[in-house]
N, C-alpha and C. Protein backbone atom coordinates (compact mmCIF):
# COMPACT_ATOMS: atom_id res chain seq x y z
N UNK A 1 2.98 16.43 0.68
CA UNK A 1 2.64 15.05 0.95
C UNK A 1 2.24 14.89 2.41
N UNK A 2 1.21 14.16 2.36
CA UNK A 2 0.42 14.00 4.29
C UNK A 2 1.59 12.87 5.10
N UNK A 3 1.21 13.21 6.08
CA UNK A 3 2.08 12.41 6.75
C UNK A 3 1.51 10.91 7.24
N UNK A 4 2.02 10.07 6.35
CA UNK A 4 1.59 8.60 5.90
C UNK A 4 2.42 7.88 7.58
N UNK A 5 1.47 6.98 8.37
CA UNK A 5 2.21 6.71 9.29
C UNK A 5 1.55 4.99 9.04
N UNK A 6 2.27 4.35 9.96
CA UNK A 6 2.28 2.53 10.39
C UNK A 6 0.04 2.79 10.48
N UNK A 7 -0.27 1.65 10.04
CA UNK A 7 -1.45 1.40 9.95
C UNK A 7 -2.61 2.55 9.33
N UNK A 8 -1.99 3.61 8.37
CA UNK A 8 -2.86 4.01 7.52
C UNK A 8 -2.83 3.05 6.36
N UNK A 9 -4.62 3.54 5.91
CA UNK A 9 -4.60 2.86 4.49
C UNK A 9 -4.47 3.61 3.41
N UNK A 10 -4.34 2.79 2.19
CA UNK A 10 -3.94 3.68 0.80
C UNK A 10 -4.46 2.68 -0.47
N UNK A 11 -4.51 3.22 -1.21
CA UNK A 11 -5.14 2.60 -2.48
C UNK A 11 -4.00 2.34 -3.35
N UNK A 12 -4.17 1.78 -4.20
CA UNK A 12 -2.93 1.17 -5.25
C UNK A 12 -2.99 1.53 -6.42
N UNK A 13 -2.13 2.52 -7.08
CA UNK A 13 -2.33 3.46 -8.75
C UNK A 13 -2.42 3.04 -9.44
N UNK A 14 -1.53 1.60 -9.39
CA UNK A 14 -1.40 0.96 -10.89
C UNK A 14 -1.59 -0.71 -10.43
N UNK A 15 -2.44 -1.02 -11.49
CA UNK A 15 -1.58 -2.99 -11.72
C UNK A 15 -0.38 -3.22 -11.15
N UNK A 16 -0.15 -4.13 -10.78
CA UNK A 16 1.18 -4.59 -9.89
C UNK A 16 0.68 -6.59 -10.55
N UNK A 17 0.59 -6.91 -11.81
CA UNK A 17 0.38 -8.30 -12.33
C UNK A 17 1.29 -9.15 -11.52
N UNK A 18 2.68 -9.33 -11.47
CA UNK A 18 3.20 -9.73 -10.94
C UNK A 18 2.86 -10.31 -9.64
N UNK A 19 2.19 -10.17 -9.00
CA UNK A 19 1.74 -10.85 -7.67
C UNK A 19 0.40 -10.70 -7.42
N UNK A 20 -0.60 -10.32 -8.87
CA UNK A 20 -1.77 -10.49 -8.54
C UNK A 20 -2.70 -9.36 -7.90
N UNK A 21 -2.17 -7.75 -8.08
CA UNK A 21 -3.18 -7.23 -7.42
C UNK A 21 -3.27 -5.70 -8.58
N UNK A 22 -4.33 -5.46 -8.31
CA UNK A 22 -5.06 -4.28 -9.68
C UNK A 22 -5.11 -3.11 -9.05
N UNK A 23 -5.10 -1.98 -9.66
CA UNK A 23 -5.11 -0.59 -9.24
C UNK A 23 -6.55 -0.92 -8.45
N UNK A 24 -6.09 0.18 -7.39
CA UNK A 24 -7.70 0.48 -6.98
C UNK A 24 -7.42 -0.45 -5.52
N UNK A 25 -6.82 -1.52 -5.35
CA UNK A 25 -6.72 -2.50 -4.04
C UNK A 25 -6.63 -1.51 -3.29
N UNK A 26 -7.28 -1.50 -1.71
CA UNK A 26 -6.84 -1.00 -0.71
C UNK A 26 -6.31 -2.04 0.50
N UNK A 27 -5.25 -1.76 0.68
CA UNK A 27 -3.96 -1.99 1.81
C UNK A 27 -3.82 -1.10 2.91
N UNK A 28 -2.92 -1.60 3.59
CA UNK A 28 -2.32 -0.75 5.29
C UNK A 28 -0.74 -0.86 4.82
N UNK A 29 -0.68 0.38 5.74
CA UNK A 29 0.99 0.48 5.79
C UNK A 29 1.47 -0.28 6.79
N UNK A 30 2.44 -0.85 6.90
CA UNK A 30 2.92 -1.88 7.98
C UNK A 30 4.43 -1.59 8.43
N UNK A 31 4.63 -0.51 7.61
CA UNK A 31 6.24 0.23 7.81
C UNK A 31 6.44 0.94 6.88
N UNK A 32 6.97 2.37 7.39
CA UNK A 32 7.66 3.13 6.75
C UNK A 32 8.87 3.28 6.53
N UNK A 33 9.59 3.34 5.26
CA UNK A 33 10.99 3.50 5.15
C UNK A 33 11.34 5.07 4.62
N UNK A 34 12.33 5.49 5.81
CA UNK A 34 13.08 6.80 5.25
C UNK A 34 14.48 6.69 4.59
N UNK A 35 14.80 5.66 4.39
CA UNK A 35 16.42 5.45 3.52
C UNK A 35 16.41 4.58 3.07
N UNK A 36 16.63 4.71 1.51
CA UNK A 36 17.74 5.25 0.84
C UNK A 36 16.74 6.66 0.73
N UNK A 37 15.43 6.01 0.64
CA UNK A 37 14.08 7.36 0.40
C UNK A 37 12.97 6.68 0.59
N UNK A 38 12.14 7.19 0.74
CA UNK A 38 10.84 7.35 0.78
C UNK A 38 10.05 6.22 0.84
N UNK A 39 9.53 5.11 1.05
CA UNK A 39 8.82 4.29 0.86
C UNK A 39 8.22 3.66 1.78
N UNK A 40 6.84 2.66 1.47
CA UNK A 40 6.33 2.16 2.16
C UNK A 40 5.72 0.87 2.51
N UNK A 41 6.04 -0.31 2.95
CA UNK A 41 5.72 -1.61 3.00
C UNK A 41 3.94 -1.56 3.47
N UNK A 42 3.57 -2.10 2.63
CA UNK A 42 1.73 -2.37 2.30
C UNK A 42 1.47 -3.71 2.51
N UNK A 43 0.63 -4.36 3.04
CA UNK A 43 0.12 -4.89 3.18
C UNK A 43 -1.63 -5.51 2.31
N UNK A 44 -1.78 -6.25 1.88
CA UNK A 44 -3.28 -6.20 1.12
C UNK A 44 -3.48 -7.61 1.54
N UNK A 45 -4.55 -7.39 2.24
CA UNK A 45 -5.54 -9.12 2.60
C UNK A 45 -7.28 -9.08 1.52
N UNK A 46 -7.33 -9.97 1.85
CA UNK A 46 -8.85 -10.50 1.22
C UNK A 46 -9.85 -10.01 2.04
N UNK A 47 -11.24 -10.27 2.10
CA UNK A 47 -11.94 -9.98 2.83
C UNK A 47 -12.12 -10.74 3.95
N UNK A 48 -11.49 -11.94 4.07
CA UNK A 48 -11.61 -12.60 5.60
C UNK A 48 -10.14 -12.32 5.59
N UNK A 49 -9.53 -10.96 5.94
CA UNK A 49 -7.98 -10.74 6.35
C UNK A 49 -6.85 -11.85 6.14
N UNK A 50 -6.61 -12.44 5.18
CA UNK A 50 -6.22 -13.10 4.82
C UNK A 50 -4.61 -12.30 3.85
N UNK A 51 -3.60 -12.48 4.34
CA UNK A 51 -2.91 -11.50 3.29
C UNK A 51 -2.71 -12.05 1.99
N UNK A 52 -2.21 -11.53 0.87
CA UNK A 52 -2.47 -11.15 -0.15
C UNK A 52 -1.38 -11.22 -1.00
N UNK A 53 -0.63 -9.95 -0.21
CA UNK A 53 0.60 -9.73 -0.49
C UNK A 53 0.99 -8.92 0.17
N UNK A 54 2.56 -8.51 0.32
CA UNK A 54 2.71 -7.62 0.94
C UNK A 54 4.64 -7.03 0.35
N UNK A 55 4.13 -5.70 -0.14
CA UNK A 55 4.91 -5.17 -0.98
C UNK A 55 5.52 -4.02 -0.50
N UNK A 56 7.04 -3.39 -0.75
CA UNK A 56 7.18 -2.32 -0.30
C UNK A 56 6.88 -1.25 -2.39
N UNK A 57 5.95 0.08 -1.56
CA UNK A 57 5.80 0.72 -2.67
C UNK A 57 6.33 2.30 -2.13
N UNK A 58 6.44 3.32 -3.73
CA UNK A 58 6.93 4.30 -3.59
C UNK A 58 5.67 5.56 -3.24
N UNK A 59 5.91 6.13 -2.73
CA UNK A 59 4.37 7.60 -2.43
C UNK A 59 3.48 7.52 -4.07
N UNK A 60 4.41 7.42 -5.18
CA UNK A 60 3.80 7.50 -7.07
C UNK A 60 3.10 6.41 -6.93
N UNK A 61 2.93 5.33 -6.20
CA UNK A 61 2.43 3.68 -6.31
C UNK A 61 1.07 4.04 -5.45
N UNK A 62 0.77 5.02 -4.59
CA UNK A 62 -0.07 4.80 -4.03
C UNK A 62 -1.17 6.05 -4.04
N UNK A 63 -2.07 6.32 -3.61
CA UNK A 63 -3.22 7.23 -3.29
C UNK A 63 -3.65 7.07 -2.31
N UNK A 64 -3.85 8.64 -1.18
CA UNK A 64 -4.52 8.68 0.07
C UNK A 64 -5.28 9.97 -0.11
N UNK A 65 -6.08 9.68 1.00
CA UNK A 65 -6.72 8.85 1.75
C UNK A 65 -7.45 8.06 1.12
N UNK A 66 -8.12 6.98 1.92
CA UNK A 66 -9.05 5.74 1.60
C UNK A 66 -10.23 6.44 1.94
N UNK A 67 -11.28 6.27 0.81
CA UNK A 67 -12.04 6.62 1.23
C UNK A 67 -13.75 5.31 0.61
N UNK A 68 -14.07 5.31 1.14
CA UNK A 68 -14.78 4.12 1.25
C UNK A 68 -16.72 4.29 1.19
């Protein structure tokens, strides 16, 4: 696994309905968590940066690099 740090982006694996956002969204990391394990608070805005939502997900929730 690459080493995912504060303000990389990542893509989103799955539907997340619940708050409105579809596989495929690309987000920023806005914090990394190492305890209890692994995870990462994301961020997703609109196209005038507008946020979105902002979710903590697991490394399985996401895909890197962004590639555009």
């Amino acid at each position: 696994m690459p080493d995912l740090r504060e303000n990389d982006g990542v893509v989103l694996r799955d539907d997340l309905p619940g708050i409105g956002l579809r596989r495929g969204a690309i987000g920023t990391i806005v914090h990394v968590f190492t305890r209890p394990r692994l995870a990462f608070e994301v961020e997703f805005c609109d196209r005038d940066g507008r946020t979105l939502a902002q979710v903590p997900l697991t490394p399985e929730q996401i895909e890197w690099p962004v590639t555009a």
